[in-house]
C-alpha atoms as a PDB file:
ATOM      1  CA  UNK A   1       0.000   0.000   0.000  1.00  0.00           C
ATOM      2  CA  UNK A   2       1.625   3.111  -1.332  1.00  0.00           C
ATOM      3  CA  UNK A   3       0.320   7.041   0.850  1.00  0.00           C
ATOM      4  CA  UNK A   4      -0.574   9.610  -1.026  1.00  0.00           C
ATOM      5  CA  UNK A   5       1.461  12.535  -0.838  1.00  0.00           C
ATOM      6  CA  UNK A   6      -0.034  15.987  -0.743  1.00  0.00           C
ATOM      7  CA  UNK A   7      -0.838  17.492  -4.287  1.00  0.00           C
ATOM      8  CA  UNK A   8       1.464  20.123  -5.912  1.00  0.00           C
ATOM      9  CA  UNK A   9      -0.457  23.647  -5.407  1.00  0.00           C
ATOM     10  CA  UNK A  10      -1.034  23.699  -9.029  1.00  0.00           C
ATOM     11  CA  UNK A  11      -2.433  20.589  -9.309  1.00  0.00           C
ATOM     12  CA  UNK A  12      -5.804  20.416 -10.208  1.00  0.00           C
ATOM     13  CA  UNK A  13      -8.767  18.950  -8.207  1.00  0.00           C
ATOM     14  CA  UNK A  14      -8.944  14.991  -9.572  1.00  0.00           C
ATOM     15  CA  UNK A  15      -5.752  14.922 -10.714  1.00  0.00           C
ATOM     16  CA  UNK A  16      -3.943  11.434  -9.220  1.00  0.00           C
ATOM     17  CA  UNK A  17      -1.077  12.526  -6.745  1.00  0.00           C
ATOM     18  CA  UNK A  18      -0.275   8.886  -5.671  1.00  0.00           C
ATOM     19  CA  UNK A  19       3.583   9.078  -6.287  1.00  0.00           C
ATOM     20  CA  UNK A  20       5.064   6.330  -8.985  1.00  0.00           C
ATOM     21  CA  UNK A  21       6.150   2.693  -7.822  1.00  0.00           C
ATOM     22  CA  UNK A  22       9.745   3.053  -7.906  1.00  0.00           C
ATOM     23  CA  UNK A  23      10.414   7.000  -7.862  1.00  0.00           C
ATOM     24  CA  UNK A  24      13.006   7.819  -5.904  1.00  0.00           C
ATOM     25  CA  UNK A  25      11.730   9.230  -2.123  1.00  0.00           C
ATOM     26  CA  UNK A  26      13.191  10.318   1.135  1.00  0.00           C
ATOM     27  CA  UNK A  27      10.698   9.997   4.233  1.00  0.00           C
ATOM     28  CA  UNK A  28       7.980   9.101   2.170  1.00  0.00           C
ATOM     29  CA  UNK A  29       8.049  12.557  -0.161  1.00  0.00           C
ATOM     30  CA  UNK A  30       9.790  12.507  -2.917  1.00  0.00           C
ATOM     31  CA  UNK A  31      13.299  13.502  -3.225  1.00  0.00           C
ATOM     32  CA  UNK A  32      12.720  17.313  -4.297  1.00  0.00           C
ATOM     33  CA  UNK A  33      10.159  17.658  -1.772  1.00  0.00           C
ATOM     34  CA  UNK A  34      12.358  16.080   1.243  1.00  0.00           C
ATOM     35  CA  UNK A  35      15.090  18.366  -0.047  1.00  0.00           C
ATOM     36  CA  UNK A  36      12.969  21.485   0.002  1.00  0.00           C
ATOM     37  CA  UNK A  37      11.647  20.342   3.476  1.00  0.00           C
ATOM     38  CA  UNK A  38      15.151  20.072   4.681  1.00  0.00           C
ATOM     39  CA  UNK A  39      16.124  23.470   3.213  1.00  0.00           C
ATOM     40  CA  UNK A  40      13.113  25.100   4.739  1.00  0.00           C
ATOM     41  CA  UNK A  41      13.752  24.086   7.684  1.00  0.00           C
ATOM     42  CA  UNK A  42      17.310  25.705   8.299  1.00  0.00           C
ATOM     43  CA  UNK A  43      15.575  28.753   7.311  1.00  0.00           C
ATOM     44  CA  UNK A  44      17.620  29.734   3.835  1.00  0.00           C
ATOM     45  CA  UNK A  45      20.757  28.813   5.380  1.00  0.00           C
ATOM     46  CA  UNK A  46      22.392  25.295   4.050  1.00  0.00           C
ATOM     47  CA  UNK A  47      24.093  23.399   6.283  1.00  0.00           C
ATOM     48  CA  UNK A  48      27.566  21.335   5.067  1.00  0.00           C
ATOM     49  CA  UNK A  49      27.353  18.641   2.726  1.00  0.00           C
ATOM     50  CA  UNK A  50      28.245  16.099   5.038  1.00  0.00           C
ATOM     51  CA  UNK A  51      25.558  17.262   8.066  1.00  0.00           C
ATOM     52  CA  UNK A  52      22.663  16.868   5.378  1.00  0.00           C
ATOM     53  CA  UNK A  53      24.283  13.521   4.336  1.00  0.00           C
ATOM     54  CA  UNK A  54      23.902  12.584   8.040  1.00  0.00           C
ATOM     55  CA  UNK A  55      20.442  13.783   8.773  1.00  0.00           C
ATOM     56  CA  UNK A  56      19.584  12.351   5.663  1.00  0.00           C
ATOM     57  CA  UNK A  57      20.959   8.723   6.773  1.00  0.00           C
ATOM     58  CA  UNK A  58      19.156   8.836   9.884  1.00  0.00           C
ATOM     59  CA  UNK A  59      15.789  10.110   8.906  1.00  0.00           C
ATOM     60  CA  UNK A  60      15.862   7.184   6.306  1.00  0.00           C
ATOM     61  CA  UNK A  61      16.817   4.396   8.998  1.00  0.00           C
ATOM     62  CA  UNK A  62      14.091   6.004  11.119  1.00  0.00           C
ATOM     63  CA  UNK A  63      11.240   6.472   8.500  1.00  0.00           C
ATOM     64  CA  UNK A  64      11.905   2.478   7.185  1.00  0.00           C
ATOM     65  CA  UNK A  65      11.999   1.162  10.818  1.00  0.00           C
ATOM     66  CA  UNK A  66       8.701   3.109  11.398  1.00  0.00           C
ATOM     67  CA  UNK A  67       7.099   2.105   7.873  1.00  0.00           C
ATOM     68  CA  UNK A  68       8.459  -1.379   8.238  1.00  0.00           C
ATOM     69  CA  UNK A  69       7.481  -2.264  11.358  1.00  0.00           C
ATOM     70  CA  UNK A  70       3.612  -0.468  10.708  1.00  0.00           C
ATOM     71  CA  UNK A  71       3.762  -2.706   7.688  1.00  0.00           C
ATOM     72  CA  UNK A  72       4.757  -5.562   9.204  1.00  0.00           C
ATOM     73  CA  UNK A  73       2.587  -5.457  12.275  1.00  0.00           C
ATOM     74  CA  UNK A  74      -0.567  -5.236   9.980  1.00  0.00           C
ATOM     75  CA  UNK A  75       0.669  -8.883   8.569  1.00  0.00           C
ATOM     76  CA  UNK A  76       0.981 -10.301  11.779  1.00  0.00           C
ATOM     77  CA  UNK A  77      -2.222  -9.305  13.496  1.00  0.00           C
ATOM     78  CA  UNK A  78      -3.733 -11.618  11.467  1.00  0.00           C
ATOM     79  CA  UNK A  79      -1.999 -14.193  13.668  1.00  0.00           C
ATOM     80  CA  UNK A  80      -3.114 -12.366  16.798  1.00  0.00           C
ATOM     81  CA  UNK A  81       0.563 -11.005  17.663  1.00  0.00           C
ATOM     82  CA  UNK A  82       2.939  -7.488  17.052  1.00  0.00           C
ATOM     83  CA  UNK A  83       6.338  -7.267  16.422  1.00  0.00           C
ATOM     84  CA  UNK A  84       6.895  -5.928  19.730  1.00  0.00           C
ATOM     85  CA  UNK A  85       5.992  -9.268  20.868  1.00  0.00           C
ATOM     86  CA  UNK A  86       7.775 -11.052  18.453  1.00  0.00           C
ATOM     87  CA  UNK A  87      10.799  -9.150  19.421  1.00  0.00           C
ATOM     88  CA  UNK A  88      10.527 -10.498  22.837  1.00  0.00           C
ATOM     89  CA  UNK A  89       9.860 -13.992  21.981  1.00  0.00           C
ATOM     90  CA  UNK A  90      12.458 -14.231  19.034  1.00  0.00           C
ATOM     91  CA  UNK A  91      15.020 -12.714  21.515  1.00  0.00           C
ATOM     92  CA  UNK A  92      14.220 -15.461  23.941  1.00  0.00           C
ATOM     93  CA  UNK A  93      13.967 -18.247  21.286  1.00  0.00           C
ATOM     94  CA  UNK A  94      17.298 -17.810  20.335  1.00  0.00           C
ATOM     95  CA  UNK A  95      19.012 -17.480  24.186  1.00  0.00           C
ATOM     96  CA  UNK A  96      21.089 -20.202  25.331  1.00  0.00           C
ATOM     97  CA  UNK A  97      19.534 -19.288  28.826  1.00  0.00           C
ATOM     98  CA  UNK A  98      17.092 -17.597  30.543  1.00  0.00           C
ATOM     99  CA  UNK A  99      17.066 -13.624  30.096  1.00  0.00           C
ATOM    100  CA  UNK A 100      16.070 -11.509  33.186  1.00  0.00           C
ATOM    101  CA  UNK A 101      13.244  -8.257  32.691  1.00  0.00           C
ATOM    102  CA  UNK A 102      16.436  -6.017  32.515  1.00  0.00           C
ATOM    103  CA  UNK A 103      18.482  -8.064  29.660  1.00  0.00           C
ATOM    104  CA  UNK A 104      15.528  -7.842  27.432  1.00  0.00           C
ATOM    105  CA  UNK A 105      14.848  -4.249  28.159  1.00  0.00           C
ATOM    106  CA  UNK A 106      18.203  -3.782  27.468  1.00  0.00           C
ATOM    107  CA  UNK A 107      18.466  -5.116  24.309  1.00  0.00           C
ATOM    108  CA  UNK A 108      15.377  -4.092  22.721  1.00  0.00           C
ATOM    109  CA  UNK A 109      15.780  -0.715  23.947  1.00  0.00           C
ATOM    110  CA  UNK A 110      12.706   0.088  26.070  1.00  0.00           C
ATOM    111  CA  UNK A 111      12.024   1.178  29.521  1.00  0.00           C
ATOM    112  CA  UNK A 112      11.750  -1.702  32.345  1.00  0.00           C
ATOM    113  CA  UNK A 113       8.078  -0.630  33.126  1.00  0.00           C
ATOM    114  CA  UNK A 114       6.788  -1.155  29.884  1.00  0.00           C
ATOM    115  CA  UNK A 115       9.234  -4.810  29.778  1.00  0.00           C
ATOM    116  CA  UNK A 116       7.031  -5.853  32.497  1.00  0.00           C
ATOM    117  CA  UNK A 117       3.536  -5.524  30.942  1.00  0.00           C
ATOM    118  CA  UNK A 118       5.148  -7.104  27.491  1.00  0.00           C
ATOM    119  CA  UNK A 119       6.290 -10.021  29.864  1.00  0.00           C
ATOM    120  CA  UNK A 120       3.088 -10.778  31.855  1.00  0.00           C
ATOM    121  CA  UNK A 121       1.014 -10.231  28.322  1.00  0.00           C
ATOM    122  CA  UNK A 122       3.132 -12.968  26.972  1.00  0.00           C
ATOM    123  CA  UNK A 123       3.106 -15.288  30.163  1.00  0.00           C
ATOM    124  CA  UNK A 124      -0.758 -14.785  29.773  1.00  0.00           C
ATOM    125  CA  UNK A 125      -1.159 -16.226  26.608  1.00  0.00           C
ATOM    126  CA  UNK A 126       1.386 -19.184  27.602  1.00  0.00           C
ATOM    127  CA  UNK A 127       4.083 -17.931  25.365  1.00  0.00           C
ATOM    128  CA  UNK A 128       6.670 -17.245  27.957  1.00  0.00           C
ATOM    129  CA  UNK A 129       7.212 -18.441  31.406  1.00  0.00           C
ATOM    130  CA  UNK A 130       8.851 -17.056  34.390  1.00  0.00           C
ATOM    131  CA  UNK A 131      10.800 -17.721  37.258  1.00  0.00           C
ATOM    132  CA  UNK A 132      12.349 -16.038  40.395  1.00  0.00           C
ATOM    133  CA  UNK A 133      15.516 -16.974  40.267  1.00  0.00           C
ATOM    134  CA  UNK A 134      17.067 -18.488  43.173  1.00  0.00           C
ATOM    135  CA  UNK A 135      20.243 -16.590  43.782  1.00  0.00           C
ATOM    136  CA  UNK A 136      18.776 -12.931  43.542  1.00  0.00           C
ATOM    137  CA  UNK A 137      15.238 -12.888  44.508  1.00  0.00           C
ATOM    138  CA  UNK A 138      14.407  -9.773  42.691  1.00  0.00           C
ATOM    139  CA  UNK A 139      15.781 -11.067  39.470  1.00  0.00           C
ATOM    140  CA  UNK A 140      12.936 -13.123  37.160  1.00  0.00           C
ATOM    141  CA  UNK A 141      14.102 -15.192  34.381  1.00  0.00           C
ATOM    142  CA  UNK A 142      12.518 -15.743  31.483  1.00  0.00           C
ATOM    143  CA  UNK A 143      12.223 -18.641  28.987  1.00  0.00           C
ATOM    144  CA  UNK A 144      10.112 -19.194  26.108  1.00  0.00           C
ATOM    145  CA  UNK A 145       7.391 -22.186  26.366  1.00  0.00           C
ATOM    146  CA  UNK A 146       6.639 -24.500  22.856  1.00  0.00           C
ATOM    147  CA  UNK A 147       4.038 -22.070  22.422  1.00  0.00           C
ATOM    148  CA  UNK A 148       5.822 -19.102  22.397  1.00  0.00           C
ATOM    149  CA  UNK A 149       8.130 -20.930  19.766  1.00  0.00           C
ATOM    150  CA  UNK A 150       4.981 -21.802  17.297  1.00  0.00           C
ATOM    151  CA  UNK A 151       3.781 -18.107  17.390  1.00  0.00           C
ATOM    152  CA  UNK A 152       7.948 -16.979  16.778  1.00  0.00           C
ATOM    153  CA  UNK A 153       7.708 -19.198  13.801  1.00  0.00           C
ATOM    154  CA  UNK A 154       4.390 -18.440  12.457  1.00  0.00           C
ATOM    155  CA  UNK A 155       5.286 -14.445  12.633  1.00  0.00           C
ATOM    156  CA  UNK A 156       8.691 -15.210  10.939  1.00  0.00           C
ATOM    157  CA  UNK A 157       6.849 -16.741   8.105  1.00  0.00           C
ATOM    158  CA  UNK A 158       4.534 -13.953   7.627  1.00  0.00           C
ATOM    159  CA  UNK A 159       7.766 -11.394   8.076  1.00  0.00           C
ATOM    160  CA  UNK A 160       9.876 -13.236   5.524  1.00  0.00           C
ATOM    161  CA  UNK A 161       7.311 -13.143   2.802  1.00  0.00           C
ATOM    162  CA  UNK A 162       7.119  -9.623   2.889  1.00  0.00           C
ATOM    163  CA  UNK A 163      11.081  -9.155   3.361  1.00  0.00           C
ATOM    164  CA  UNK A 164      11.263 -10.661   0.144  1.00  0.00           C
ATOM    165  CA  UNK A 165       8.394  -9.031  -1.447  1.00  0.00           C
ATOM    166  CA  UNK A 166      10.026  -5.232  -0.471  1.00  0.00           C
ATOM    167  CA  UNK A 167      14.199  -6.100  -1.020  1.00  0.00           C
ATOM    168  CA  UNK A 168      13.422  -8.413  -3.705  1.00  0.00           C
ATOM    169  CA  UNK A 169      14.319  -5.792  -6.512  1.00  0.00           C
ATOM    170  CA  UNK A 170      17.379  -4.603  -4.621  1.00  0.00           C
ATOM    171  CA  UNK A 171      20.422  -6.081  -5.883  1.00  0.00           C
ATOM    172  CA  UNK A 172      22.267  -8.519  -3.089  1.00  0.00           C
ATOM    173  CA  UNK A 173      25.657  -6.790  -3.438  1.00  0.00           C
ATOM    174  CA  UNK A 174      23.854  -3.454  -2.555  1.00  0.00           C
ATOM    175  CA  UNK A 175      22.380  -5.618   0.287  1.00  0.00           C
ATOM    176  CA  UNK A 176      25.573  -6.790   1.488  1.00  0.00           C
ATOM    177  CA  UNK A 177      26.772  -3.069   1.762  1.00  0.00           C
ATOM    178  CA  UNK A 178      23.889  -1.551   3.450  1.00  0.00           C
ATOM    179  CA  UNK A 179      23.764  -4.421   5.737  1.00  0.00           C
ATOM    180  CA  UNK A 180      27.601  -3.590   6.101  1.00  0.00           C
ATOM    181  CA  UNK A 181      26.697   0.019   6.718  1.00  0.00           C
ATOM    182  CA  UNK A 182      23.759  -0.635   9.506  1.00  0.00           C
ATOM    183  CA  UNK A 183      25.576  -3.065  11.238  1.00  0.00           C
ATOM    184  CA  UNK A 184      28.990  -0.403  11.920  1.00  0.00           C
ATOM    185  CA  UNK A 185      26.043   2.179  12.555  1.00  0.00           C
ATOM    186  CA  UNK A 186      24.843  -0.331  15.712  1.00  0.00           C
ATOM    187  CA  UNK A 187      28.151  -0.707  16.836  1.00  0.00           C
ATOM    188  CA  UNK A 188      28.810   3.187  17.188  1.00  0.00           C
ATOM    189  CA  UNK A 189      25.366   2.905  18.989  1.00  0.00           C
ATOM    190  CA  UNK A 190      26.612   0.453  21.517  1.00  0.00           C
ATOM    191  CA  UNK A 191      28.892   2.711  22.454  1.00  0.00           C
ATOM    192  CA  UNK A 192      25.987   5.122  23.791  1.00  0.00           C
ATOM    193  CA  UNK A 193      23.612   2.936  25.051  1.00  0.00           C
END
């Protein structure tokens, strides 16, 4: 499903302002608009080549991981889940032990508060269980039941299909580099949070 953007102010009323399959865009608008936007936004005055280049990287990463993961929780709903939950129950499908409340919050990047009502959700529906553990009492592990394993698999199915569907034009060597690319960008990450 493609937005509309906003017509040009000359277009006329009727006229179809759905933006071609393919056109180049930036943030959902299309290149000249995003560039305008930018421009308009520093008020006349253009900042370096290489700042733009950087806001321009990470409004892209943030504007796919938004549309992506809207996308891709419509697909899975149909299965009854989110990819907030699959998050959770992918990171503790693939654990060679238990992760404590704090680990996952950690790693997914979210406050512990809102851990805890993903955690009880999923121990609810019999996708996760939990357990005190038995050196620090305020610690709870968690582990992933059968269950929780099924609905992992059954939301990686859906995801895959439409990984495919989106990168399936994309050549793999340009793949391979913006994998490259993302992957150095979460390791300067780690090194602030």
């Amino acid at each position: 499903m493609v937005s509309k953007t906003p017509p040009d102010k000359g277009a006329s009323a009727g006229q179809d302002d759905a933006p071609t399959r393919g056109q180049p865009r930036f943030g959902g608008f299309p290149i000249e608009d995003a560039t305008r936007h930018l421009s308009n936004f520093y008020a006349g005055a253009q900042p370096d080549a290489r700042s733009v280049a950087y806001f321009r990287t990470t409004r892209a990463l943030v504007v796919a991981a938004r549309r992506w993961r809207k996308l891709a929780n419509d697909k899975v709903r149909s299965v009854g889940q989110s990819m907030a939950r699959w998050e959770t129950m992918y990171l503790l499908a693939c654990a060679r032990d238990d992760l404590s409340q704090r680990e996952l919050a950690r790693l997914i990047g979210v406050e512990g508060p809102t851990m805890v009502q993903m955690l009880n959700a999923l121990e609810r529906d019999g996708l996760i269980v939990r357990s005190q553990s038995q050196v620090d009492r305020r610690v709870v592990h968690n582990r992933i039941t059968e269950k929780g394993r099924e609905a992992t698999r059954d939301i990686m199915a859906i995801t895959n299909e439409l990984r495919a569907d989106i990168l399936q034009d994309i050549p793999p060597e340009k793949l391979a580099i913006a994998l490259e690319v993302l992957e150095q960008i979460h390791a300067r990450l780690d090194d602030y949070c």
